[in-house]
PDB file of N, CA and C in Angstrom:
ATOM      1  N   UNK A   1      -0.120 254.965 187.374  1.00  0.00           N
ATOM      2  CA  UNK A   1      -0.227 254.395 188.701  1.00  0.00           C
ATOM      3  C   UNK A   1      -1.717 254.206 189.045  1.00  0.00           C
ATOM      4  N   UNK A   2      -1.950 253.128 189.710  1.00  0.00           N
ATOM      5  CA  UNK A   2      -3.382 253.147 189.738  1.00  0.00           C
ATOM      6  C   UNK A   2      -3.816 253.523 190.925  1.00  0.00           C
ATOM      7  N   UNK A   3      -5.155 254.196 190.807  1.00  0.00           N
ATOM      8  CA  UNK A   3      -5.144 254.381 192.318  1.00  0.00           C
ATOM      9  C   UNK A   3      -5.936 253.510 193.589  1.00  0.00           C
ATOM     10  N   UNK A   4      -6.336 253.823 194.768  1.00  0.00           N
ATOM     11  CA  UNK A   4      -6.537 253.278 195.527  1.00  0.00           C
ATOM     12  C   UNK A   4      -8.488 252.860 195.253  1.00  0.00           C
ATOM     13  N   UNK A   5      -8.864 253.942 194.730  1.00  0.00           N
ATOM     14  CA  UNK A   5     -10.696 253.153 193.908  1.00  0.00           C
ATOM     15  C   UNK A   5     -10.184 252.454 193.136  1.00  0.00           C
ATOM     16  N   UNK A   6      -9.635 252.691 192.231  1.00  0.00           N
ATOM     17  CA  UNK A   6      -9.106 251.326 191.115  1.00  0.00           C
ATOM     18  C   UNK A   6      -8.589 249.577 191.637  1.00  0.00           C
ATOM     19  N   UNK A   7      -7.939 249.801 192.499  1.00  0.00           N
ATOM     20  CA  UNK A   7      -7.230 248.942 193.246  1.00  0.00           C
ATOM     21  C   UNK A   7      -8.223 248.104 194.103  1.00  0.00           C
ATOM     22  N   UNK A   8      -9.236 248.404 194.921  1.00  0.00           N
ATOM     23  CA  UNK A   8     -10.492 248.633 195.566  1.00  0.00           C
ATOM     24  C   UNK A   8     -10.976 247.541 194.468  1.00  0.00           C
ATOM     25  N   UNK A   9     -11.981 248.240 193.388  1.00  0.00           N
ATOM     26  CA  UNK A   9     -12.559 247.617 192.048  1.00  0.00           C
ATOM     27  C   UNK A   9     -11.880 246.764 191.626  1.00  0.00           C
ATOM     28  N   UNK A  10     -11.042 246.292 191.306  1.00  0.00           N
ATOM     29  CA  UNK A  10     -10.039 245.077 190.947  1.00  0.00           C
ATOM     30  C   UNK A  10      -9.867 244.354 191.584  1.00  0.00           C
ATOM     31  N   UNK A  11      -9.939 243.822 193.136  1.00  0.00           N
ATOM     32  CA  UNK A  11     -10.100 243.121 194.264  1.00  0.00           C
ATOM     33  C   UNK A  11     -11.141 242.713 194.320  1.00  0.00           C
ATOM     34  N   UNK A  12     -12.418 243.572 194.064  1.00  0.00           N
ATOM     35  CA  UNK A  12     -13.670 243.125 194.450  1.00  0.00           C
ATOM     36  C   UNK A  12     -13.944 242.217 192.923  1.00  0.00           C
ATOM     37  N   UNK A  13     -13.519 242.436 191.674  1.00  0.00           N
ATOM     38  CA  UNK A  13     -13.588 242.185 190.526  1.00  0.00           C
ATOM     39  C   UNK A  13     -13.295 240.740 190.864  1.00  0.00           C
ATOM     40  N   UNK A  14     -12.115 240.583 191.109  1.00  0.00           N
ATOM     41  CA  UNK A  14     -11.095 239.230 190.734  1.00  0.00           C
ATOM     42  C   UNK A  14     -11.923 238.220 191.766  1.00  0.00           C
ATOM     43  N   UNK A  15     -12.530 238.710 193.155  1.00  0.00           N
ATOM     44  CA  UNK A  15     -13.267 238.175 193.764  1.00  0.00           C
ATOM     45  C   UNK A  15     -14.644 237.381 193.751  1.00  0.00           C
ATOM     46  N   UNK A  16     -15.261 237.613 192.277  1.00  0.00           N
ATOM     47  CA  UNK A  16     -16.987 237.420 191.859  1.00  0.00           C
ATOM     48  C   UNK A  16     -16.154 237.005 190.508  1.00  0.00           C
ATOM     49  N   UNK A  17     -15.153 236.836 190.154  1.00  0.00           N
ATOM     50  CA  UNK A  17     -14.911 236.345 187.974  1.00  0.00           C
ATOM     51  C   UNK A  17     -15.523 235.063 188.264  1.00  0.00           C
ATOM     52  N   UNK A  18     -15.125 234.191 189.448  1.00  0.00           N
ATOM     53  CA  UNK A  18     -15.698 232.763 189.213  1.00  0.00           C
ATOM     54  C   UNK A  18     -17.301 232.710 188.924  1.00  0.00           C
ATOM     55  N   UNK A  19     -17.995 233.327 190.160  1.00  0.00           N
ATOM     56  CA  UNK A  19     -19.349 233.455 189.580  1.00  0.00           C
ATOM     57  C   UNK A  19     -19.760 233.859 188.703  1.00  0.00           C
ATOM     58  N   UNK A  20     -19.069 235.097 188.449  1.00  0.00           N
ATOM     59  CA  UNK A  20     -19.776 235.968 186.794  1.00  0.00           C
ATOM     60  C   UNK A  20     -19.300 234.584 185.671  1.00  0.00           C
ATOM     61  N   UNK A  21     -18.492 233.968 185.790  1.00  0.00           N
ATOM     62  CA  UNK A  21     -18.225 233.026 184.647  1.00  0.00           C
ATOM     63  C   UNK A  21     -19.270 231.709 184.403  1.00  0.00           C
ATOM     64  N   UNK A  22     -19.785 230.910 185.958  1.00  0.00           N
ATOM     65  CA  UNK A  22     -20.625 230.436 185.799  1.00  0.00           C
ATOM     66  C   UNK A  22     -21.727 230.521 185.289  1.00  0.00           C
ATOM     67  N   UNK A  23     -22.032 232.222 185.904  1.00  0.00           N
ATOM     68  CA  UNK A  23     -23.065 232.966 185.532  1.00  0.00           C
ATOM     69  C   UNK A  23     -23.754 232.926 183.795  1.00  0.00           C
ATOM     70  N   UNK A  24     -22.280 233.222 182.917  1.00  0.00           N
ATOM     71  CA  UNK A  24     -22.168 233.095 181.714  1.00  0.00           C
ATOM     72  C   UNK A  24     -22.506 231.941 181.074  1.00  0.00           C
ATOM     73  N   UNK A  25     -21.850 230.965 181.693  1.00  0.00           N
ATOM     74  CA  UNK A  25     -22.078 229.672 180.724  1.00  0.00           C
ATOM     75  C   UNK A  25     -23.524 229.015 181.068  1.00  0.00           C
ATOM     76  N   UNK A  26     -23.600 229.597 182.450  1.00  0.00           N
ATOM     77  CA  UNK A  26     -25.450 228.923 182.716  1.00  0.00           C
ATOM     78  C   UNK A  26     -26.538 229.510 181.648  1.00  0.00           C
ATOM     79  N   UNK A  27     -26.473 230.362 181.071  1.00  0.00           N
ATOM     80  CA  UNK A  27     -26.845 230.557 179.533  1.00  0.00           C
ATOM     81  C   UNK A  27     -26.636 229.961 178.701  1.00  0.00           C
ATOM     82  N   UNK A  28     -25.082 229.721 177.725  1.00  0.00           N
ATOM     83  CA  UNK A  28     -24.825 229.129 176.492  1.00  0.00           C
ATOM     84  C   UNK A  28     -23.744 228.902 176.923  1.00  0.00           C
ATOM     85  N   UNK A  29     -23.432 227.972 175.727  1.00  0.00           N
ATOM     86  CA  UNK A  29     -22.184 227.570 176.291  1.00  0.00           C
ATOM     87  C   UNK A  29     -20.787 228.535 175.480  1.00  0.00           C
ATOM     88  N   UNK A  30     -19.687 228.579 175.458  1.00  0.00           N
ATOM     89  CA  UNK A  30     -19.194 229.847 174.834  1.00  0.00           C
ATOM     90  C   UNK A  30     -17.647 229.836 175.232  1.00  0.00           C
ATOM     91  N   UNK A  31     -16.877 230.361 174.648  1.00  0.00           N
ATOM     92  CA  UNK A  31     -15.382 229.903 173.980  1.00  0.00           C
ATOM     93  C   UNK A  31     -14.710 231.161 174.642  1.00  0.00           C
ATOM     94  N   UNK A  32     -13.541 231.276 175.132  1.00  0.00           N
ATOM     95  CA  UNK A  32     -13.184 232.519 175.554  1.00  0.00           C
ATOM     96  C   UNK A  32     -13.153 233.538 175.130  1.00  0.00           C
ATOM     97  N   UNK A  33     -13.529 234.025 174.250  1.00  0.00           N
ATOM     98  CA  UNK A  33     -13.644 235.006 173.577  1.00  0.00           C
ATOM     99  C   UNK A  33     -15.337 235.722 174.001  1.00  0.00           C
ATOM    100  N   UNK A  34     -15.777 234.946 173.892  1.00  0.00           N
ATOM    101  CA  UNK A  34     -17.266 235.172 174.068  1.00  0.00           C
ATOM    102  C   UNK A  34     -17.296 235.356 175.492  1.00  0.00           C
ATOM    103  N   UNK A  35     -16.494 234.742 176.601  1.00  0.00           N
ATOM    104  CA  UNK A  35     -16.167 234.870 177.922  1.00  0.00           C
ATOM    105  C   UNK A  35     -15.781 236.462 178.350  1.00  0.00           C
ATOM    106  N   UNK A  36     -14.737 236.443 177.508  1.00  0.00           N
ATOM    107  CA  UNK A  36     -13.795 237.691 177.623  1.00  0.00           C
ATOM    108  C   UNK A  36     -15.100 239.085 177.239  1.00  0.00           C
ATOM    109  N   UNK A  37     -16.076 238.912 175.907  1.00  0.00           N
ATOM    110  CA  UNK A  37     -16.542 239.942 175.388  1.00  0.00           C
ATOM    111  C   UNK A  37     -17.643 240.482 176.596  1.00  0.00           C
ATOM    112  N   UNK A  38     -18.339 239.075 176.753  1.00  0.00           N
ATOM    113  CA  UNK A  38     -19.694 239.647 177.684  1.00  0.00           C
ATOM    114  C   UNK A  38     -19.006 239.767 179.037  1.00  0.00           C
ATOM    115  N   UNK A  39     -18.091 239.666 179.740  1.00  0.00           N
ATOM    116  CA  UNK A  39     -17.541 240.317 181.381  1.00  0.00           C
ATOM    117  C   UNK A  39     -17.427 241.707 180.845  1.00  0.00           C
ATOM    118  N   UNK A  40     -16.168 242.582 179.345  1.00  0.00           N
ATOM    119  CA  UNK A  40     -16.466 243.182 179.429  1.00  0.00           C
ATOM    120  C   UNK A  40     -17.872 244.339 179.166  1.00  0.00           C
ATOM    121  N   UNK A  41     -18.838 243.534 178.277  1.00  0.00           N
ATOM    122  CA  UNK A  41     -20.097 244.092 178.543  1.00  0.00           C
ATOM    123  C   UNK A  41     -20.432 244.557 179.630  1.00  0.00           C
ATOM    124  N   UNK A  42     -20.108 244.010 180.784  1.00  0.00           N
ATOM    125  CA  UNK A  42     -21.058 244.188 181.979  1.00  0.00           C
ATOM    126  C   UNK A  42     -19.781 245.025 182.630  1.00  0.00           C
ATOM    127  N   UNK A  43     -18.545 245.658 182.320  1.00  0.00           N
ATOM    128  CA  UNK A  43     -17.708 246.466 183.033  1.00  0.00           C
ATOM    129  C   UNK A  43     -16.905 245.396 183.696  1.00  0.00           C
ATOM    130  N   UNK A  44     -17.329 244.411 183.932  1.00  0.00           N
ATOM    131  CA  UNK A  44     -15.938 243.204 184.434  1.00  0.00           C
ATOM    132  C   UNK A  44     -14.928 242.773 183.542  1.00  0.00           C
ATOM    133  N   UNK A  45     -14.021 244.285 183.470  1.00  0.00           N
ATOM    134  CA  UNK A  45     -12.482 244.183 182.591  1.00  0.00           C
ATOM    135  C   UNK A  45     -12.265 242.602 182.907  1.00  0.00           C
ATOM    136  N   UNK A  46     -11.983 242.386 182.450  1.00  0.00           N
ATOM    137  CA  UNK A  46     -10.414 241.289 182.432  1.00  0.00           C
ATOM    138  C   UNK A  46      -9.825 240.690 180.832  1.00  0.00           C
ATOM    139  N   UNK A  47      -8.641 240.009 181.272  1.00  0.00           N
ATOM    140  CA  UNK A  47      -7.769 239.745 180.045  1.00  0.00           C
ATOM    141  C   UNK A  47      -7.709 238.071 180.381  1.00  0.00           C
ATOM    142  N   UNK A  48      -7.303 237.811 178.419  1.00  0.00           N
ATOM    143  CA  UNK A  48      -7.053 235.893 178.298  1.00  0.00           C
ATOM    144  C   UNK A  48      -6.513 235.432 179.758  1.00  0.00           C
ATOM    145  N   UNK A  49      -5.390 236.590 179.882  1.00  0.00           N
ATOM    146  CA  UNK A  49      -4.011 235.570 180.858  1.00  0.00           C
ATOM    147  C   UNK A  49      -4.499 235.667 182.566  1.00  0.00           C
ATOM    148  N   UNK A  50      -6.082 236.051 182.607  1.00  0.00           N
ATOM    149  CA  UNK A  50      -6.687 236.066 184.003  1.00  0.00           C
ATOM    150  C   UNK A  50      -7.692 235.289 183.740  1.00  0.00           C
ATOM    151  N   UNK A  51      -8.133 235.009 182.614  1.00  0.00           N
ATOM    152  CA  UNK A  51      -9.192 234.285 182.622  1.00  0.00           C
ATOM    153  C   UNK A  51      -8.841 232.739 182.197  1.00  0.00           C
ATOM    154  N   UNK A  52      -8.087 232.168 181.781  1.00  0.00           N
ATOM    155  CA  UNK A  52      -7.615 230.733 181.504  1.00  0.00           C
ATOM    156  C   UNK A  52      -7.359 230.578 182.584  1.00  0.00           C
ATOM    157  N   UNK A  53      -6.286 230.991 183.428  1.00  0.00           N
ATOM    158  CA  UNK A  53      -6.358 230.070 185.137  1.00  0.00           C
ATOM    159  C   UNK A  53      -7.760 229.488 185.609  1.00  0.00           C
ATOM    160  N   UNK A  54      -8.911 230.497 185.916  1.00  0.00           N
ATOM    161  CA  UNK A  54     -10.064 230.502 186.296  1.00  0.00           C
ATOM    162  C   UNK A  54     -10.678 229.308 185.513  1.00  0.00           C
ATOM    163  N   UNK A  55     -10.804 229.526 184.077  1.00  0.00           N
ATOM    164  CA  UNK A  55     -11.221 228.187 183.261  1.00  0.00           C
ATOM    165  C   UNK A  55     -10.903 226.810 183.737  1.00  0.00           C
ATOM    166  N   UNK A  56      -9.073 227.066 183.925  1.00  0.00           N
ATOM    167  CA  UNK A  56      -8.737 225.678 183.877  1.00  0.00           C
ATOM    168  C   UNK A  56      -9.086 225.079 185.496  1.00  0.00           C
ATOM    169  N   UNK A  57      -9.182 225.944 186.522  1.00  0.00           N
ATOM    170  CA  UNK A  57      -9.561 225.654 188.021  1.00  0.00           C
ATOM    171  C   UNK A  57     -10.632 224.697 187.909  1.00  0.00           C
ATOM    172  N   UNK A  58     -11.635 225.513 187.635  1.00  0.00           N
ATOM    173  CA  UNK A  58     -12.931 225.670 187.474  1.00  0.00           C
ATOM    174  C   UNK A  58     -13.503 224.025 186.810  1.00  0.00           C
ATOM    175  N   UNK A  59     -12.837 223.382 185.632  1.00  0.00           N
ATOM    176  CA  UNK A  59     -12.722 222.619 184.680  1.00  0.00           C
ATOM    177  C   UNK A  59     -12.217 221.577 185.610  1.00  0.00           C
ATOM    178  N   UNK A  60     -10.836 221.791 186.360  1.00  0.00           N
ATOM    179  CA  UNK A  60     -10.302 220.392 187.452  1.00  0.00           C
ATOM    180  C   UNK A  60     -10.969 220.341 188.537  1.00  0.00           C
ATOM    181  N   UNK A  61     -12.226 221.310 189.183  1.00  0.00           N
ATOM    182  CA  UNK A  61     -13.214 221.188 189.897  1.00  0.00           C
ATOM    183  C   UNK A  61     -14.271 220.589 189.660  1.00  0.00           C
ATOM    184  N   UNK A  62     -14.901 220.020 188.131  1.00  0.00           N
ATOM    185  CA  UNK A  62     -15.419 219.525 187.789  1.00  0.00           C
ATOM    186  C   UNK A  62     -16.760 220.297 187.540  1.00  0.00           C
ATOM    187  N   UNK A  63     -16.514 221.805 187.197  1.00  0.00           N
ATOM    188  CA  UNK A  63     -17.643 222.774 187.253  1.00  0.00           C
ATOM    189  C   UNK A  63     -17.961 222.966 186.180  1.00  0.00           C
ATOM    190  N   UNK A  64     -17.076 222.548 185.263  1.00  0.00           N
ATOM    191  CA  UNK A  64     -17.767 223.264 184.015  1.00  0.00           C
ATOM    192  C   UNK A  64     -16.697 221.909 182.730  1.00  0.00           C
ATOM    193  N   UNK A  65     -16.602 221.665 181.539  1.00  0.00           N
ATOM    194  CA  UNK A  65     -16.033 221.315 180.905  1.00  0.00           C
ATOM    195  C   UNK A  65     -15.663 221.493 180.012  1.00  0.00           C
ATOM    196  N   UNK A  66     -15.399 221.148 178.547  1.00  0.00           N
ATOM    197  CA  UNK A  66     -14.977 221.689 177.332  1.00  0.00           C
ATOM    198  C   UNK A  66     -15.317 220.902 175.912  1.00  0.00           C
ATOM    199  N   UNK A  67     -15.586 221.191 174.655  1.00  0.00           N
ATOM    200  CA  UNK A  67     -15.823 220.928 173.881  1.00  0.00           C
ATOM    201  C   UNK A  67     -14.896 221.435 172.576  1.00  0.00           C
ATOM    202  N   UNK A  68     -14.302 220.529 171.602  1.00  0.00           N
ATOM    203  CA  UNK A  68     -13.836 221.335 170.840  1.00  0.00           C
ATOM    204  C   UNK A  68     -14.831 221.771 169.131  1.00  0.00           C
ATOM    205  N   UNK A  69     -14.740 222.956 168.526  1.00  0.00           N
ATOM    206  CA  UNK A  69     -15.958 222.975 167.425  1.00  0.00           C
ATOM    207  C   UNK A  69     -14.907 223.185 166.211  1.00  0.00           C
ATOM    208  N   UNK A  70     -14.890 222.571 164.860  1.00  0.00           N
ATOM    209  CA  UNK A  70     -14.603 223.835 163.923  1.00  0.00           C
ATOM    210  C   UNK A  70     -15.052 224.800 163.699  1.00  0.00           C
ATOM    211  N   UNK A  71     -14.407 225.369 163.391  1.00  0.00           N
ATOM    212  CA  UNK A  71     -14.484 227.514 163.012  1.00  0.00           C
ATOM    213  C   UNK A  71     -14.339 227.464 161.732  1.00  0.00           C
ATOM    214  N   UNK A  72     -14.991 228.159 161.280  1.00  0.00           N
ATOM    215  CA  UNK A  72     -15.168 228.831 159.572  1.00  0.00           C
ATOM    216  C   UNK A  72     -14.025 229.532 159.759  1.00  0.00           C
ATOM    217  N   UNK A  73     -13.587 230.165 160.420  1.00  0.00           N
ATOM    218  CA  UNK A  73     -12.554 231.258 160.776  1.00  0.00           C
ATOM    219  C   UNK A  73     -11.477 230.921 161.444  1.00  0.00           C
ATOM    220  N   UNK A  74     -10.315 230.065 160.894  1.00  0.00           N
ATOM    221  CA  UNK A  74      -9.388 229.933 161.716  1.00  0.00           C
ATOM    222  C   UNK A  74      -9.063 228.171 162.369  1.00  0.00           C
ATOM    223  N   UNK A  75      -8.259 228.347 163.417  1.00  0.00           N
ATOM    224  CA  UNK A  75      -8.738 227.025 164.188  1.00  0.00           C
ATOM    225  C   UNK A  75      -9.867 226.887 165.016  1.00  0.00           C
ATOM    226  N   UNK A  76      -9.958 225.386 165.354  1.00  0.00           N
ATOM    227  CA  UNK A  76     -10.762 224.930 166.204  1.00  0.00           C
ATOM    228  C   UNK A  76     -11.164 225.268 167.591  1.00  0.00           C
ATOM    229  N   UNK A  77     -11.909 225.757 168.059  1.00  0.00           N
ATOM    230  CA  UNK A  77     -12.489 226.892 169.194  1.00  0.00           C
ATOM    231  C   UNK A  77     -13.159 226.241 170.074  1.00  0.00           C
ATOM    232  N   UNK A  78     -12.233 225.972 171.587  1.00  0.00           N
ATOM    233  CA  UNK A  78     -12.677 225.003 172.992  1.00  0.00           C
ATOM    234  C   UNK A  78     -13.897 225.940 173.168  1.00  0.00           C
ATOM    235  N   UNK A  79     -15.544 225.506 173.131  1.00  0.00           N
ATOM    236  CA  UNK A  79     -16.090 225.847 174.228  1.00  0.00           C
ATOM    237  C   UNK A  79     -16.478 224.839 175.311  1.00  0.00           C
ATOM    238  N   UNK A  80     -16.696 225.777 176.024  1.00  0.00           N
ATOM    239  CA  UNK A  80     -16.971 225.632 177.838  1.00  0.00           C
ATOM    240  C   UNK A  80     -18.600 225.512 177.932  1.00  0.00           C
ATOM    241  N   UNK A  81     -18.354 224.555 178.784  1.00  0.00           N
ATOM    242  CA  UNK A  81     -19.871 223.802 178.892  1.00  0.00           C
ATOM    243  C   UNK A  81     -19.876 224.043 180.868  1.00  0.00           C
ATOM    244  N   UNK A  82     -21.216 224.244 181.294  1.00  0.00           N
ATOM    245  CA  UNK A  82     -21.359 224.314 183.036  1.00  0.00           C
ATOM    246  C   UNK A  82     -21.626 223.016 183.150  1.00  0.00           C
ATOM    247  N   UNK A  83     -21.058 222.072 184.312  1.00  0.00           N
ATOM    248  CA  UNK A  83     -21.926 220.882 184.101  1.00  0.00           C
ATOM    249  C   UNK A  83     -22.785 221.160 185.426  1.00  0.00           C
ATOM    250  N   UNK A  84     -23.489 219.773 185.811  1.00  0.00           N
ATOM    251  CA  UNK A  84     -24.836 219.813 186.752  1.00  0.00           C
ATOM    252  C   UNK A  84     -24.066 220.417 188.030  1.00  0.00           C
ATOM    253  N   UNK A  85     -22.428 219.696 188.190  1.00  0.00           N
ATOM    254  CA  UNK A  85     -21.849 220.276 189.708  1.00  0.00           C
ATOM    255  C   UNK A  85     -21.382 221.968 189.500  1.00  0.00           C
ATOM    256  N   UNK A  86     -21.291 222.555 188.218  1.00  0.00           N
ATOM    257  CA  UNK A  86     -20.957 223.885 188.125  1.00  0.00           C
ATOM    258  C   UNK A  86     -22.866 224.551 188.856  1.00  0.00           C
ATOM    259  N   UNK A  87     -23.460 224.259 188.050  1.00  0.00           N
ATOM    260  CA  UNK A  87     -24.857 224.531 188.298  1.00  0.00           C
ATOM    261  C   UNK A  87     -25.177 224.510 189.551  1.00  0.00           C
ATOM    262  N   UNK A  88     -25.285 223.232 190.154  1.00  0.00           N
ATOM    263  CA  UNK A  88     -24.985 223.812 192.183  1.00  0.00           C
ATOM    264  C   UNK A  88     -24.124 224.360 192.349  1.00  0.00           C
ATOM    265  N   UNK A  89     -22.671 224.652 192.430  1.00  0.00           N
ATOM    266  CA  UNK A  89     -22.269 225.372 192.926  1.00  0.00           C
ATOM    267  C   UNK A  89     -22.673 227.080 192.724  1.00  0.00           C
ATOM    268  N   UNK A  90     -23.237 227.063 191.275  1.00  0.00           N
ATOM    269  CA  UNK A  90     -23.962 228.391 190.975  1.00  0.00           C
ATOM    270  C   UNK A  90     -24.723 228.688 191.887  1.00  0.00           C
ATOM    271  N   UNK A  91     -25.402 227.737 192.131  1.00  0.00           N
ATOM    272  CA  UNK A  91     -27.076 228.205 192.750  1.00  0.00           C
ATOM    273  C   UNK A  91     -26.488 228.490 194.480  1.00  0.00           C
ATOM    274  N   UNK A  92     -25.572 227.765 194.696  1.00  0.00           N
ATOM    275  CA  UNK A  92     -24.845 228.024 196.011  1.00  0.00           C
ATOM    276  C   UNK A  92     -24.046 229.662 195.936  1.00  0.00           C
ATOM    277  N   UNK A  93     -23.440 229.886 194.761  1.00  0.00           N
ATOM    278  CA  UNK A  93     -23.010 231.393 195.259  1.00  0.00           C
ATOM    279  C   UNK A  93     -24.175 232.144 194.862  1.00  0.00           C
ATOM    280  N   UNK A  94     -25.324 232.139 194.202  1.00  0.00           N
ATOM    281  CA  UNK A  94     -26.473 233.245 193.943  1.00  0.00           C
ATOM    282  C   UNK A  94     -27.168 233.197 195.375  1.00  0.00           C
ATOM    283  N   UNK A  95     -27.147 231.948 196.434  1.00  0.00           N
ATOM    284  CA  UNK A  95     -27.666 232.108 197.391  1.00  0.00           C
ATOM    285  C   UNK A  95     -26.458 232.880 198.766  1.00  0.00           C
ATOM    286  N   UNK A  96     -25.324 232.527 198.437  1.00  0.00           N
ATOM    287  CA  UNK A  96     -24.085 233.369 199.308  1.00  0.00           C
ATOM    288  C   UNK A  96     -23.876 235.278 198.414  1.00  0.00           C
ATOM    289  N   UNK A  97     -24.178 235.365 197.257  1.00  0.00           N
ATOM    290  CA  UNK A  97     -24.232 236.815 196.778  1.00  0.00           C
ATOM    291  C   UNK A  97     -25.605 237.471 197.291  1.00  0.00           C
ATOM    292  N   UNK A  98     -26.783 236.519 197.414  1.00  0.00           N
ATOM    293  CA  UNK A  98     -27.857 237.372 197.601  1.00  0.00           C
ATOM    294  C   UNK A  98     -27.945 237.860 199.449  1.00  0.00           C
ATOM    295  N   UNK A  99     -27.367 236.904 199.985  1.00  0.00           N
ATOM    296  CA  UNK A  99     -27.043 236.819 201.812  1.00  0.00           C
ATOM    297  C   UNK A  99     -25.795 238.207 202.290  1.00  0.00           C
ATOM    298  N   UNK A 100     -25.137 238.436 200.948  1.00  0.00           N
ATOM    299  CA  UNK A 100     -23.759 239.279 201.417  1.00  0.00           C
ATOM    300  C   UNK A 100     -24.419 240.802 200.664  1.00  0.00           C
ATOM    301  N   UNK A 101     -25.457 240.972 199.726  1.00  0.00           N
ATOM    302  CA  UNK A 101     -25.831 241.879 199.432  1.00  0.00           C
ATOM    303  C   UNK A 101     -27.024 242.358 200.889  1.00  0.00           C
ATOM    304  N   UNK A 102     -27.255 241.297 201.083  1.00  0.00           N
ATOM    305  CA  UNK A 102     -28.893 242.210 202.294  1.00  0.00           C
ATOM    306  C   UNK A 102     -27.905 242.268 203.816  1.00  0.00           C
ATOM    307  N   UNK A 103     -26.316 241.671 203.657  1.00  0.00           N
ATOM    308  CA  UNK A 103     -25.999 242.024 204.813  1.00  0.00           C
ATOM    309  C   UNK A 103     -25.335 243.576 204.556  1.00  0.00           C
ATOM    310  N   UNK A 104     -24.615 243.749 203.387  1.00  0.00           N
ATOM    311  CA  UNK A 104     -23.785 245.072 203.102  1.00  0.00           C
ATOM    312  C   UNK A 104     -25.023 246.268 203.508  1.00  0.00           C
ATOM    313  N   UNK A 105     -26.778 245.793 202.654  1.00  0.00           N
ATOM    314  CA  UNK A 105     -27.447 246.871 202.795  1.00  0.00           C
ATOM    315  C   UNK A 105     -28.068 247.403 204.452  1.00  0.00           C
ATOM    316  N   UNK A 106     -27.771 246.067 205.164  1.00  0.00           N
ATOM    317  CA  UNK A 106     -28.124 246.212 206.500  1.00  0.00           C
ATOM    318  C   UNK A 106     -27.427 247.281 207.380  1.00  0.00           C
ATOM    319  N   UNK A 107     -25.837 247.073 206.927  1.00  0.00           N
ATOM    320  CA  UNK A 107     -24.475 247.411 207.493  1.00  0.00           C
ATOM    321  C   UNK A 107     -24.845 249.028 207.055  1.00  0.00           C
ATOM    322  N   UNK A 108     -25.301 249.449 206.096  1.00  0.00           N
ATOM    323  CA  UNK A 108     -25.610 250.799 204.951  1.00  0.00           C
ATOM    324  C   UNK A 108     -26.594 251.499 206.015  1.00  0.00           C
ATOM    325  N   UNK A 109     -27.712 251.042 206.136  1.00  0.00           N
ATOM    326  CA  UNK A 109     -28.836 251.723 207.037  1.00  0.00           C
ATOM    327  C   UNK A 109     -28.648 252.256 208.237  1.00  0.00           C
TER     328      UNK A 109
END
């Protein structure tokens, strides 16, 4: 059963995946797997079947797009490209994350 911090953390999680994803590809560009590995690097669990909705949103928003590559390993592997409108909208939530962090620390003092 999970509890109520867990529950808490998973709300606030599912709430920032869009940005942390932009976040990601505004670096390299990178295939879900590589999606999936570096969120959990940084402690942002999530799984394929939470993160393809988000992709495909994200993709009919015109934020980001797709490429297909061959793989030495297997099949052919979609990566995800940010385009210029993913990129503003980035720079629009780093300026709404940095406004909601100096208000939380205000609210703190």
């Amino acid at each position: 059963m999970e509890s109520t911090t867990d529950n808490v953390r998973s709300q606030m999680r599912k709430g920032v995946l869009e940005y942390c994803i932009l976040c990601i590809l505004s670096k390299k560009d990178a295939y879900a797997s590589n999606i999936i590995d570096e969120l959990k690097a940084a402690n942002m669990i999530v799984v394929e079947g939470t993160l393809y909705p988000l992709l495909i949103r994200q993709k009919n928003q015109g934020l980001l797009t797709y490429r297909w590559e061959e793989s030495t390993q297997g099949p052919p592997r979609k990566y995800y490209e940010i385009t210029d409108k993913g990129r503003a909208q980035l720079a629009e939530m780093d300026a709404a994350w940095q406004e909601m962090v100096l208000s939380i620390d205000t609210l703190k003092r």
